[in-house]
PDB file of N, CA and C in Angstrom:
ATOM      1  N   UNK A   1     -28.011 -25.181  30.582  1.00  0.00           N
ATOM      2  CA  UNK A   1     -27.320 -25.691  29.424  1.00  0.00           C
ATOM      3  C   UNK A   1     -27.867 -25.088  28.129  1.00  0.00           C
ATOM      4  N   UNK A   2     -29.302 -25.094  27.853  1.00  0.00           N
ATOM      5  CA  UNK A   2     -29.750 -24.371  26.914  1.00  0.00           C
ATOM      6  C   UNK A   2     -29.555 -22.861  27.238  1.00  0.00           C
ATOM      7  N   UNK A   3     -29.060 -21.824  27.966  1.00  0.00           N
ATOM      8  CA  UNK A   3     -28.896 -20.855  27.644  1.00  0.00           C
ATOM      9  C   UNK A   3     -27.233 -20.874  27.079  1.00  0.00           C
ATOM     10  N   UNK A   4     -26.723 -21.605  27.185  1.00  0.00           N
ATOM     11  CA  UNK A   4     -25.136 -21.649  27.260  1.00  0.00           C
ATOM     12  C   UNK A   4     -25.405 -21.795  25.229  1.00  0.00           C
ATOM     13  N   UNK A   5     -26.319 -22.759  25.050  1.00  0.00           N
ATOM     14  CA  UNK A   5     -26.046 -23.207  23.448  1.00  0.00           C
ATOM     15  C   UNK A   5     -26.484 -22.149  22.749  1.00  0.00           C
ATOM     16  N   UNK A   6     -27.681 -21.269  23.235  1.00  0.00           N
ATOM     17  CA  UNK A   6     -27.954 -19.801  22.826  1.00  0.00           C
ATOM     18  C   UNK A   6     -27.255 -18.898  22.458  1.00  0.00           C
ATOM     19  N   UNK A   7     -26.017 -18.459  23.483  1.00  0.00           N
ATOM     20  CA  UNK A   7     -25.455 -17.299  23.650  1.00  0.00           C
ATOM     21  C   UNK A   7     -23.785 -18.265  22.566  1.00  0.00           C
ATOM     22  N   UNK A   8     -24.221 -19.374  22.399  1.00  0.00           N
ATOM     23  CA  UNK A   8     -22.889 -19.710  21.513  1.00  0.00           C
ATOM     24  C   UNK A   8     -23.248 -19.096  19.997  1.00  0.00           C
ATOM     25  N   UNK A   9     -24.691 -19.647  19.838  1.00  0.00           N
ATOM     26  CA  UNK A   9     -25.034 -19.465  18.552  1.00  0.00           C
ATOM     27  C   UNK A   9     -25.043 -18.146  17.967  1.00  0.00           C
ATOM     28  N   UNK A  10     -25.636 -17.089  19.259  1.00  0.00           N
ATOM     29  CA  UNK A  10     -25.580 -15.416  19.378  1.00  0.00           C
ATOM     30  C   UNK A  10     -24.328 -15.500  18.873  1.00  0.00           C
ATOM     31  N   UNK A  11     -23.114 -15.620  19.088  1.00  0.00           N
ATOM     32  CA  UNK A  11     -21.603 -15.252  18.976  1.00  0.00           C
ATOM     33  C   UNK A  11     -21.234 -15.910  17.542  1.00  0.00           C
ATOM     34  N   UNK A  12     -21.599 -17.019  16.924  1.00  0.00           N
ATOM     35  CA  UNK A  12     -21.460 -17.619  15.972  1.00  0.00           C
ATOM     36  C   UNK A  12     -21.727 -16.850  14.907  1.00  0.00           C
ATOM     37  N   UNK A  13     -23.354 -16.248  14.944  1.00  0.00           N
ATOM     38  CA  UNK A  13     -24.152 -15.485  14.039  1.00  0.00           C
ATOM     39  C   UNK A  13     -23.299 -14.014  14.086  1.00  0.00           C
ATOM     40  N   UNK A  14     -22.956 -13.693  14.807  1.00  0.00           N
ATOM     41  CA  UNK A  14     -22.076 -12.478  15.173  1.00  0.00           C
ATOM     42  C   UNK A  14     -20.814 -12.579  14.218  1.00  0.00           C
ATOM     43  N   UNK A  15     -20.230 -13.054  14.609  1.00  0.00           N
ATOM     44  CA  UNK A  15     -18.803 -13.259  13.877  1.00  0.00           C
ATOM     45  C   UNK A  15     -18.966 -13.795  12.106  1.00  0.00           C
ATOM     46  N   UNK A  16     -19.949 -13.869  12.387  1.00  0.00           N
ATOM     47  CA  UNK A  16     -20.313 -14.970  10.748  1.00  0.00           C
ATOM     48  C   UNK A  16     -20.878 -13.326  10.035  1.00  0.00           C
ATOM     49  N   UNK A  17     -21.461 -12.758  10.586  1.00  0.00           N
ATOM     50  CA  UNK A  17     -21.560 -11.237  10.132  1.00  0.00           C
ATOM     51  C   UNK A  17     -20.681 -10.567  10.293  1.00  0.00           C
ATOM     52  N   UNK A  18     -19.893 -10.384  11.194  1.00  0.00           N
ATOM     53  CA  UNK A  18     -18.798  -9.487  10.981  1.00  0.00           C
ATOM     54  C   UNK A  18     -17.595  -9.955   9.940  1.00  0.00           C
ATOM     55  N   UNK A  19     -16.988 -11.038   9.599  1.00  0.00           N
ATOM     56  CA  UNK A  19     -15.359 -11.315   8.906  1.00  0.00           C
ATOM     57  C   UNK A  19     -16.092 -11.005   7.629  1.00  0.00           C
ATOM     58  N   UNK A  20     -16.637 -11.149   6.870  1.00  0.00           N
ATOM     59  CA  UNK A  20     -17.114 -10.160   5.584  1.00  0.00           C
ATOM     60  C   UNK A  20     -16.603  -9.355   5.572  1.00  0.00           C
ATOM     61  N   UNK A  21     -17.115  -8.183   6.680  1.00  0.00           N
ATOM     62  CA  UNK A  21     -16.987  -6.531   6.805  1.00  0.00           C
ATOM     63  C   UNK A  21     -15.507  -6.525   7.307  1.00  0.00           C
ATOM     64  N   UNK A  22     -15.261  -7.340   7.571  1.00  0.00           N
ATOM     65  CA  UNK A  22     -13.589  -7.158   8.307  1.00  0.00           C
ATOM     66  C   UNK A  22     -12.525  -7.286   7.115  1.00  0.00           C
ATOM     67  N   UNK A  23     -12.817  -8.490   6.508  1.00  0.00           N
ATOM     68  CA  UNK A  23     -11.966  -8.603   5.121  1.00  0.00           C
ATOM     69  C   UNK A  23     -12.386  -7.132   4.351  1.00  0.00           C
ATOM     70  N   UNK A  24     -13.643  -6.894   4.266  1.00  0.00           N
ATOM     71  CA  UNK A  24     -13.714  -5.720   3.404  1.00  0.00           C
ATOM     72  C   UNK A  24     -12.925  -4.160   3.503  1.00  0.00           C
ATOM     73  N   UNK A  25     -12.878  -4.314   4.827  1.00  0.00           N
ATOM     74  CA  UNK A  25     -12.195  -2.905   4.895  1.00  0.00           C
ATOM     75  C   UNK A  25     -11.137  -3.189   5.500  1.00  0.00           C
ATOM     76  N   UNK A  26     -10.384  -4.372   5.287  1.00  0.00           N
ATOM     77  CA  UNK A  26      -8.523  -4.454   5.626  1.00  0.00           C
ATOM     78  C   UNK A  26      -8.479  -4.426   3.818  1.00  0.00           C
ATOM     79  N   UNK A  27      -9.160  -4.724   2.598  1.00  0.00           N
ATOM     80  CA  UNK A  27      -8.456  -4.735   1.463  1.00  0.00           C
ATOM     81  C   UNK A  27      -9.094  -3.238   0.929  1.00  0.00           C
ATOM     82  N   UNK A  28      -9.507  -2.252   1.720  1.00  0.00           N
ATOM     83  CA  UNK A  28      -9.990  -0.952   1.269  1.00  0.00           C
ATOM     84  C   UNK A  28      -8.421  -0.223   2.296  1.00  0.00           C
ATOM     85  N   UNK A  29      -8.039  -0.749   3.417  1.00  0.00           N
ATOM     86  CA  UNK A  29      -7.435  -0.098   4.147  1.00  0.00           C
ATOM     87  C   UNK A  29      -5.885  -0.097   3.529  1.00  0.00           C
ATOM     88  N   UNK A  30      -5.635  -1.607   2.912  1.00  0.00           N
ATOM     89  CA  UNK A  30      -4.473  -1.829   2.533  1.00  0.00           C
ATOM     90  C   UNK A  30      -4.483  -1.050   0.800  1.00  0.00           C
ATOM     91  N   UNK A  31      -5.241  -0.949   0.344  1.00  0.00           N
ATOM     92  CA  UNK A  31      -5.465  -0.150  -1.121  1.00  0.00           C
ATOM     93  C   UNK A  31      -5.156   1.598  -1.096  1.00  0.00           C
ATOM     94  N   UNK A  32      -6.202   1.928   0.475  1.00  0.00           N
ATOM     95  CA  UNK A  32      -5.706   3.509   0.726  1.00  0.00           C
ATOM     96  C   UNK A  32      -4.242   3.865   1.429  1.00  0.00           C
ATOM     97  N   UNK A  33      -3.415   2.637   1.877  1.00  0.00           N
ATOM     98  CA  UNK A  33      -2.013   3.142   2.096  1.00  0.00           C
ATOM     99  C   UNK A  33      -1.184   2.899   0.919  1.00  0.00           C
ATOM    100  N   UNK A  34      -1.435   1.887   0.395  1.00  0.00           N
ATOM    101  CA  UNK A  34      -0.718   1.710  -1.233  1.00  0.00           C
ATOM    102  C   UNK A  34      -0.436   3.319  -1.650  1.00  0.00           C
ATOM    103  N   UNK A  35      -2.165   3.937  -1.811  1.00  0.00           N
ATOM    104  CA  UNK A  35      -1.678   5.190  -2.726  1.00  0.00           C
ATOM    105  C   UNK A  35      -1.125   6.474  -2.292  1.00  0.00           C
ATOM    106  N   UNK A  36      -1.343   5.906  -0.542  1.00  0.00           N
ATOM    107  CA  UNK A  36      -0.376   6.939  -0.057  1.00  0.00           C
ATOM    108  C   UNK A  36       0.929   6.702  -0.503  1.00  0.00           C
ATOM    109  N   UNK A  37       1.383   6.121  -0.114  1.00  0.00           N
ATOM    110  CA  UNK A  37       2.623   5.344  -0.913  1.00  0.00           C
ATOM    111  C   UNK A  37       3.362   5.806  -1.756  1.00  0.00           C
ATOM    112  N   UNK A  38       2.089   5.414  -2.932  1.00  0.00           N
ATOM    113  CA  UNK A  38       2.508   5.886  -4.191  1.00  0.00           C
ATOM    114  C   UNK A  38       2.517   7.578  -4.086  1.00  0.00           C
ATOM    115  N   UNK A  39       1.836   8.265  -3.506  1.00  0.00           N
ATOM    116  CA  UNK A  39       2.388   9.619  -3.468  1.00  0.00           C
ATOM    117  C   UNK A  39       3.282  10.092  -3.111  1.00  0.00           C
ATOM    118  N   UNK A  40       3.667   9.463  -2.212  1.00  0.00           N
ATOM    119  CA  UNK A  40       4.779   9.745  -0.997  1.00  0.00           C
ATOM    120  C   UNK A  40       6.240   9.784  -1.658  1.00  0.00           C
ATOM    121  N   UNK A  41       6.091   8.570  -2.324  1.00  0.00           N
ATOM    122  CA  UNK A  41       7.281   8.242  -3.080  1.00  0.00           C
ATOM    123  C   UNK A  41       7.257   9.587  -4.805  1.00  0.00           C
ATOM    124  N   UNK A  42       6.151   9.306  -5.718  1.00  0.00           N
ATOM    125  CA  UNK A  42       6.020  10.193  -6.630  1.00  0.00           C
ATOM    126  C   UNK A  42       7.086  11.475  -6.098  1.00  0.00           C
ATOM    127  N   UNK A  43       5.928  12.250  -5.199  1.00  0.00           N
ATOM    128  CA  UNK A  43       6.916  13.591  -4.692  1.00  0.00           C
ATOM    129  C   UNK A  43       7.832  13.090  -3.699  1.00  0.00           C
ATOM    130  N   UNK A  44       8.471  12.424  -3.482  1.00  0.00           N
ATOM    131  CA  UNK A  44      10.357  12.400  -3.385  1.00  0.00           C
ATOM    132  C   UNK A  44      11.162  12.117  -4.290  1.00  0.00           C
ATOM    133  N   UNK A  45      10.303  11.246  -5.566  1.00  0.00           N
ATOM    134  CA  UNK A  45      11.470  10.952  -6.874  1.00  0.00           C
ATOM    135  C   UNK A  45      11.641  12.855  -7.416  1.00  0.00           C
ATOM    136  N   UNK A  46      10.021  13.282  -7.399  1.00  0.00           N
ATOM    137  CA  UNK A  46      10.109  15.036  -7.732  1.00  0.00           C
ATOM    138  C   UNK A  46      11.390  15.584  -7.204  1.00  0.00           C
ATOM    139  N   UNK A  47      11.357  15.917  -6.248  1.00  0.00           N
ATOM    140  CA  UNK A  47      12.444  16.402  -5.041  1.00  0.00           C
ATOM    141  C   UNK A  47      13.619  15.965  -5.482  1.00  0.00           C
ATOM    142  N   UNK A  48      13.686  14.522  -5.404  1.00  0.00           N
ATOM    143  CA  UNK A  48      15.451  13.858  -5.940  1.00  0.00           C
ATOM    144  C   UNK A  48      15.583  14.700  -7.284  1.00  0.00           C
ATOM    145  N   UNK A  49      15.293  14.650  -8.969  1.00  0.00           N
ATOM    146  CA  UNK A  49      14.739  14.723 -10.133  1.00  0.00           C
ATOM    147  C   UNK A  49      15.348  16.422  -9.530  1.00  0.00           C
ATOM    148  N   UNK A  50      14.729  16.981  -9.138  1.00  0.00           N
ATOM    149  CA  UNK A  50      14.575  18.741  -9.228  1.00  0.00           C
ATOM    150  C   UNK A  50      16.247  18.891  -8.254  1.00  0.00           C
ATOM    151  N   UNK A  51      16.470  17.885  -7.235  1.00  0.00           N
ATOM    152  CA  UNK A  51      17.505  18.197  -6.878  1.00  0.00           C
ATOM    153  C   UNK A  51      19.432  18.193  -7.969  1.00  0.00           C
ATOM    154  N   UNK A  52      19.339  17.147  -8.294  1.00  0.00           N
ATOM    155  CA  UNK A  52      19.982  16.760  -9.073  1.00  0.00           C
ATOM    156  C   UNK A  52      19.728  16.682 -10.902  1.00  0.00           C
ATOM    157  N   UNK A  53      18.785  17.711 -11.445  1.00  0.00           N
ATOM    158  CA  UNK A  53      18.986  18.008 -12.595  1.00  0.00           C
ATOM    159  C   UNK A  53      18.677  16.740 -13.222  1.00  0.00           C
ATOM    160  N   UNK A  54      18.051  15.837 -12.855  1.00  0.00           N
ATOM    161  CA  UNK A  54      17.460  14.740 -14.095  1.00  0.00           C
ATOM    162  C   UNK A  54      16.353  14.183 -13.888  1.00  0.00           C
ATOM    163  N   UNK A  55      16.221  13.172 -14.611  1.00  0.00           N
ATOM    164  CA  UNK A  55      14.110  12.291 -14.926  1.00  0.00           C
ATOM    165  C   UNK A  55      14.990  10.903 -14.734  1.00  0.00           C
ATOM    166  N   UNK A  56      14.314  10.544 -13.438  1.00  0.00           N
ATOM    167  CA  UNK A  56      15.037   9.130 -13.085  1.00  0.00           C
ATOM    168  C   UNK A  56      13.346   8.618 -12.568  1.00  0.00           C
ATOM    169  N   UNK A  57      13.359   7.242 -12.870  1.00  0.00           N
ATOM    170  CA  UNK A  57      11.934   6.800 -12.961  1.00  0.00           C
ATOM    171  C   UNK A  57      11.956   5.338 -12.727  1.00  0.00           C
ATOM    172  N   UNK A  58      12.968   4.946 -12.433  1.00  0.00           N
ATOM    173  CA  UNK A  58      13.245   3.427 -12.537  1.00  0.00           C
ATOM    174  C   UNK A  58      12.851   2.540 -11.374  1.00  0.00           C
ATOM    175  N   UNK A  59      11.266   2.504 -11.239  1.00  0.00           N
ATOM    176  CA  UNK A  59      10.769   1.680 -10.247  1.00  0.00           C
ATOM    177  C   UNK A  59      10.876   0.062 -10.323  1.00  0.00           C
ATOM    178  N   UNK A  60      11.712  -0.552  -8.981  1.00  0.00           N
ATOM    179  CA  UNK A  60      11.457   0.056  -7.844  1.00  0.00           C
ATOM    180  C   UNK A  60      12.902   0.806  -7.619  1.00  0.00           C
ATOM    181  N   UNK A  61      13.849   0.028  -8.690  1.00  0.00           N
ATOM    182  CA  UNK A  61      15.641   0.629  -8.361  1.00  0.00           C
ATOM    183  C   UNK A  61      15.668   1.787  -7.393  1.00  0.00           C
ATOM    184  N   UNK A  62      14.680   2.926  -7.889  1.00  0.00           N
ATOM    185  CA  UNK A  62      15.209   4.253  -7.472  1.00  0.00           C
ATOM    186  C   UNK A  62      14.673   4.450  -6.081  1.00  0.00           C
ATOM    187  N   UNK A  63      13.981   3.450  -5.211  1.00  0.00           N
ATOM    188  CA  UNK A  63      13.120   3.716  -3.660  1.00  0.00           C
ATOM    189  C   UNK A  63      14.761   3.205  -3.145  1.00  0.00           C
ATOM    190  N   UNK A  64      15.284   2.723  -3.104  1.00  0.00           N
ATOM    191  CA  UNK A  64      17.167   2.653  -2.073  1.00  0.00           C
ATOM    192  C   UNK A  64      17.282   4.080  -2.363  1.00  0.00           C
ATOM    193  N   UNK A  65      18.001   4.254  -3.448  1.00  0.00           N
ATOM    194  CA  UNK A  65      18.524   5.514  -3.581  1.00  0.00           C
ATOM    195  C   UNK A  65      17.706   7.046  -3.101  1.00  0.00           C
ATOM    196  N   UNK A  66      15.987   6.703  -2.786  1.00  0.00           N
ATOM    197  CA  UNK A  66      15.402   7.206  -2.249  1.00  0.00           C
ATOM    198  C   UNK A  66      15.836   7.463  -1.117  1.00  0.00           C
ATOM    199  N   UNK A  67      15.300   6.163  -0.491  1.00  0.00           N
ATOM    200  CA  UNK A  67      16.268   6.534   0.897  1.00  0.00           C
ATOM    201  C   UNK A  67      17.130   6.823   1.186  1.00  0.00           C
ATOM    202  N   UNK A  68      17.984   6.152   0.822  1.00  0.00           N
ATOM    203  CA  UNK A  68      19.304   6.443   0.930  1.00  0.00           C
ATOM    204  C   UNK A  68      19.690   7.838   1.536  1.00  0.00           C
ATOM    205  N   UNK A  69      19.154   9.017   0.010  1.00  0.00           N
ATOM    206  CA  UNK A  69      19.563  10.181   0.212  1.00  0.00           C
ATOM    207  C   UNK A  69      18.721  11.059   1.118  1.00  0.00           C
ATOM    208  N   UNK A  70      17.957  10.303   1.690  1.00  0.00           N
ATOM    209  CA  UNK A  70      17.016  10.786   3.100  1.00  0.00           C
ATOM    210  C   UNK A  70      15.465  11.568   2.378  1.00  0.00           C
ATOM    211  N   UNK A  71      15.111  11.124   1.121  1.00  0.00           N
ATOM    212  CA  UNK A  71      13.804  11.220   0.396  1.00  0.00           C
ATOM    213  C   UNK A  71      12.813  10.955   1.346  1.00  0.00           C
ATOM    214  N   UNK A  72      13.319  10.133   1.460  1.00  0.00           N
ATOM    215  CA  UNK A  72      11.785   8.740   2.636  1.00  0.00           C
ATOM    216  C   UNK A  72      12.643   8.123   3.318  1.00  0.00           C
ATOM    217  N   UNK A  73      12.039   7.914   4.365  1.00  0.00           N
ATOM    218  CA  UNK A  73      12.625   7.232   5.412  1.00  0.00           C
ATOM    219  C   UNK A  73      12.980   5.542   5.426  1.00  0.00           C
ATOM    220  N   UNK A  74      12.278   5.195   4.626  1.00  0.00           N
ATOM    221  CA  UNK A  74      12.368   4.084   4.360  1.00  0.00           C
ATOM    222  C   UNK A  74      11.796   3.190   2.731  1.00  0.00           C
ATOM    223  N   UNK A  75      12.355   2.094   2.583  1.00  0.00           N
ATOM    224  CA  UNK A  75      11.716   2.050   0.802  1.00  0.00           C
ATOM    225  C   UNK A  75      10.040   1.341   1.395  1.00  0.00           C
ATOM    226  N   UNK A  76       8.627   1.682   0.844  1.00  0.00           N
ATOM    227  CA  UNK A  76       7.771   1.176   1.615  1.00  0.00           C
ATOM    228  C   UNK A  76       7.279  -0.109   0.574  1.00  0.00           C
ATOM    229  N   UNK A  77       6.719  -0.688   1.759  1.00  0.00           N
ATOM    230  CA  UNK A  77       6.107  -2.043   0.889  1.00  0.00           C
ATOM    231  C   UNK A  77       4.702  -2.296   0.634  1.00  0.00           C
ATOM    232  N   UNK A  78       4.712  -2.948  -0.458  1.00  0.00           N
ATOM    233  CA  UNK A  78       3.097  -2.767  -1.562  1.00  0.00           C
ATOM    234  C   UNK A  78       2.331  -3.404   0.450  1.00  0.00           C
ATOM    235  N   UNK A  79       0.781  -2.552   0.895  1.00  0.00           N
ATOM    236  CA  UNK A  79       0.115  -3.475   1.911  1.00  0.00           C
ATOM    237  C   UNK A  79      -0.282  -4.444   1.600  1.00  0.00           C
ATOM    238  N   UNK A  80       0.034  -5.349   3.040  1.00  0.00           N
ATOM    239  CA  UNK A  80      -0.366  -7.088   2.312  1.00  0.00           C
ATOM    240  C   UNK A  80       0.467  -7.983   1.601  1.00  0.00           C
ATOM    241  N   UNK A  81       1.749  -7.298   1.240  1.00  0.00           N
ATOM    242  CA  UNK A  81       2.379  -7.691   0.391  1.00  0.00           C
ATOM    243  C   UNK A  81       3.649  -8.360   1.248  1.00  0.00           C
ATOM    244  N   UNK A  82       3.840  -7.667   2.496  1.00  0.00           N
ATOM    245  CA  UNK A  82       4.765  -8.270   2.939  1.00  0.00           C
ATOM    246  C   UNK A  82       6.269  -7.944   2.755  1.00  0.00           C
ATOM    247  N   UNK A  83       6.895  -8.168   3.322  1.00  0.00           N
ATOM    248  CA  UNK A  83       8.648  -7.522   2.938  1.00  0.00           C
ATOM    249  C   UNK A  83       9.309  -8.237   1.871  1.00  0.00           C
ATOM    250  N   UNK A  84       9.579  -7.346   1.160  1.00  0.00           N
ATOM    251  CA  UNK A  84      10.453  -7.467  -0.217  1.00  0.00           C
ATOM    252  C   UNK A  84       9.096  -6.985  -1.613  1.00  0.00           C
ATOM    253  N   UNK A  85       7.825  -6.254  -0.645  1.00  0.00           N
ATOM    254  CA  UNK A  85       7.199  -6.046  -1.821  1.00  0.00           C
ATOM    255  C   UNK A  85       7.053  -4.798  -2.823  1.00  0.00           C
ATOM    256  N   UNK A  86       8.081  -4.238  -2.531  1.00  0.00           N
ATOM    257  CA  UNK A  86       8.324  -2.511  -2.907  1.00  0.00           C
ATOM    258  C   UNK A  86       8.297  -2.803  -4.688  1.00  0.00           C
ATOM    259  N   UNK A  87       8.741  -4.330  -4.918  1.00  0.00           N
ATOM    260  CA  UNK A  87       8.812  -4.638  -6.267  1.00  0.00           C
ATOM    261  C   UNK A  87       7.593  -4.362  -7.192  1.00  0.00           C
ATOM    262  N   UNK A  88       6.403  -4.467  -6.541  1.00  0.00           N
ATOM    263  CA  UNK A  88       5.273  -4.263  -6.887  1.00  0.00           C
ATOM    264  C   UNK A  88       4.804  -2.873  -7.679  1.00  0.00           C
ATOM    265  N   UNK A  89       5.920  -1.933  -7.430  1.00  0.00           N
ATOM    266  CA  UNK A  89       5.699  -0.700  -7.947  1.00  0.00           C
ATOM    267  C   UNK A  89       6.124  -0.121  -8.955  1.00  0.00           C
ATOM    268  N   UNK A  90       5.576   0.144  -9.883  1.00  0.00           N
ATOM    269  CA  UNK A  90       6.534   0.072 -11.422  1.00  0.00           C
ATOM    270  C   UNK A  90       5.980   1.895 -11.711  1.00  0.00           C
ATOM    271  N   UNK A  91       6.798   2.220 -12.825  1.00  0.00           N
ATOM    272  CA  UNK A  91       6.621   3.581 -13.326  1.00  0.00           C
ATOM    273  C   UNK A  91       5.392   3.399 -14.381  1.00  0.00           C
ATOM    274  N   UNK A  92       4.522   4.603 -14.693  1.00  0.00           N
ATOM    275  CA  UNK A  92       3.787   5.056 -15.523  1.00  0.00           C
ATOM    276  C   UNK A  92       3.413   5.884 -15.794  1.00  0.00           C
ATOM    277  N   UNK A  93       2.920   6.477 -16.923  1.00  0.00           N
ATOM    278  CA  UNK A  93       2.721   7.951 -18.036  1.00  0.00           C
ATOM    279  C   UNK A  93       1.947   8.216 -17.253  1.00  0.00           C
ATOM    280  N   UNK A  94       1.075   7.736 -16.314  1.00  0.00           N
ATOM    281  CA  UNK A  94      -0.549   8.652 -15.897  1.00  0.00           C
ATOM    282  C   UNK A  94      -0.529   8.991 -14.163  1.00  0.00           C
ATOM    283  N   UNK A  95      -1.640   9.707 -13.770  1.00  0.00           N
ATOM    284  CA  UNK A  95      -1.531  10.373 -12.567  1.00  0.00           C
ATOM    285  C   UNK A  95       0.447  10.831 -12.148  1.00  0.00           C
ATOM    286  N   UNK A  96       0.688  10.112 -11.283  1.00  0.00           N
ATOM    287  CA  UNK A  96       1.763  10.655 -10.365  1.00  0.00           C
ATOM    288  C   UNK A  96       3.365   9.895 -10.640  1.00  0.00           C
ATOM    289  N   UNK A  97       2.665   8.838 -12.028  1.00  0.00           N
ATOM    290  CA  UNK A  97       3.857   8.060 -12.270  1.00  0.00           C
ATOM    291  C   UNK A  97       4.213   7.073 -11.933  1.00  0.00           C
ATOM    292  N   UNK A  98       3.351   6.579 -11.432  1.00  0.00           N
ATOM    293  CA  UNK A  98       4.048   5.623 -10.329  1.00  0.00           C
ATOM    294  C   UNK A  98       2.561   4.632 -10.168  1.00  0.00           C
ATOM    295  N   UNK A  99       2.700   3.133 -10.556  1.00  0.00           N
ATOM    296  CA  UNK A  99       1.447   2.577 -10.163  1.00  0.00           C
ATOM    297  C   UNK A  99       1.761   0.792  -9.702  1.00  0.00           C
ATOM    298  N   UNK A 100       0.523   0.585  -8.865  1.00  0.00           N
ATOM    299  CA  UNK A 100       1.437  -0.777  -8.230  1.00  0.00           C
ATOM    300  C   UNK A 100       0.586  -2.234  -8.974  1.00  0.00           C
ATOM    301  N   UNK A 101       1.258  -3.156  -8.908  1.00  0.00           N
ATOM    302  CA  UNK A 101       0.770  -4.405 -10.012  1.00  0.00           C
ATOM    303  C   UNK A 101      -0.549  -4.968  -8.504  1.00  0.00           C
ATOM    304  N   UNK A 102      -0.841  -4.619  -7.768  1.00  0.00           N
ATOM    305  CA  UNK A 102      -2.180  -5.429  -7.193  1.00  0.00           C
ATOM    306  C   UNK A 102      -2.870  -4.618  -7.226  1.00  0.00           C
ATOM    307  N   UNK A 103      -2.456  -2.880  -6.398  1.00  0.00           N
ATOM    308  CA  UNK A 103      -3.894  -2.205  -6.511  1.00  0.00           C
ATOM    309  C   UNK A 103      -4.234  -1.308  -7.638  1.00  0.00           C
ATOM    310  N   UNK A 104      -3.133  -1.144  -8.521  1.00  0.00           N
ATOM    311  CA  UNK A 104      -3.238   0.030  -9.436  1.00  0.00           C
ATOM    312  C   UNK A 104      -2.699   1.175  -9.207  1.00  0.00           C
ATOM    313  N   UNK A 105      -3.252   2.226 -10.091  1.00  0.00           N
ATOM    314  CA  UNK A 105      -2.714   3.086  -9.601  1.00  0.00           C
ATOM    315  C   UNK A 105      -3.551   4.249  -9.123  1.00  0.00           C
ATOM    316  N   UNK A 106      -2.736   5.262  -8.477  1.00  0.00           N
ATOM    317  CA  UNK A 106      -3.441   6.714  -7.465  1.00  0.00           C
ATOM    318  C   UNK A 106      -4.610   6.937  -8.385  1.00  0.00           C
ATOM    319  N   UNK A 107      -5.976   7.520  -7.609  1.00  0.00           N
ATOM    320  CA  UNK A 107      -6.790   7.997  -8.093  1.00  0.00           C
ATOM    321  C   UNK A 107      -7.491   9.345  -8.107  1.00  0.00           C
TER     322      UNK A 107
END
């Protein structure tokens, strides 16, 4: 019986050390697909913009019409954020144009 309460406490102390490190690098993991993201999308608004002769910037409006015209495969959503969170992504003057309201923007 006392080895049984041992090997609980072993597993207790275990896990009580690990979800720290686990939360830590799901909000490092969900931050480094964000800015993929945000690149991904940047150079396809490029592509749309160079295809059709204009400066269209209107995040998130312009990720449908992204797709749509086969830019990206799909409109993507802020990580963590869950579906319907593409809203999260607004236009800006710096890096790639493009930056999101939780993680910021590309670095």
């Amino acid at each position: 019986m006392v080895e049984i309460v041992i090997v609980v406490l072993i597993i207790a102390v275990l896990v009580g050390l690990a979800a720290p490190a686990y939360e830590r690098y799901k909000h490092y993991s969900f931050t480094r697909t964000c800015f993929a993201n945000q690149k991904t999308v940047s150079q396809a608004l490029q592509s749309y913009n160079l295809d059709r002769n204009e400066k269209r910037d209107d995040y998130p409006g312009v990720m449908q019409v992204l797709a749509s015209g086969g830019y990206i495969r799909a409109v993507p959503a802020d990580p963590g954020g869950g579906a319907g969170s593409s809203a999260n992504y607004q236009s800006t003057t710096v890096n790639f144009g493009i930056t999101c309201k939780t993680h910021g923007a590309l670095q």
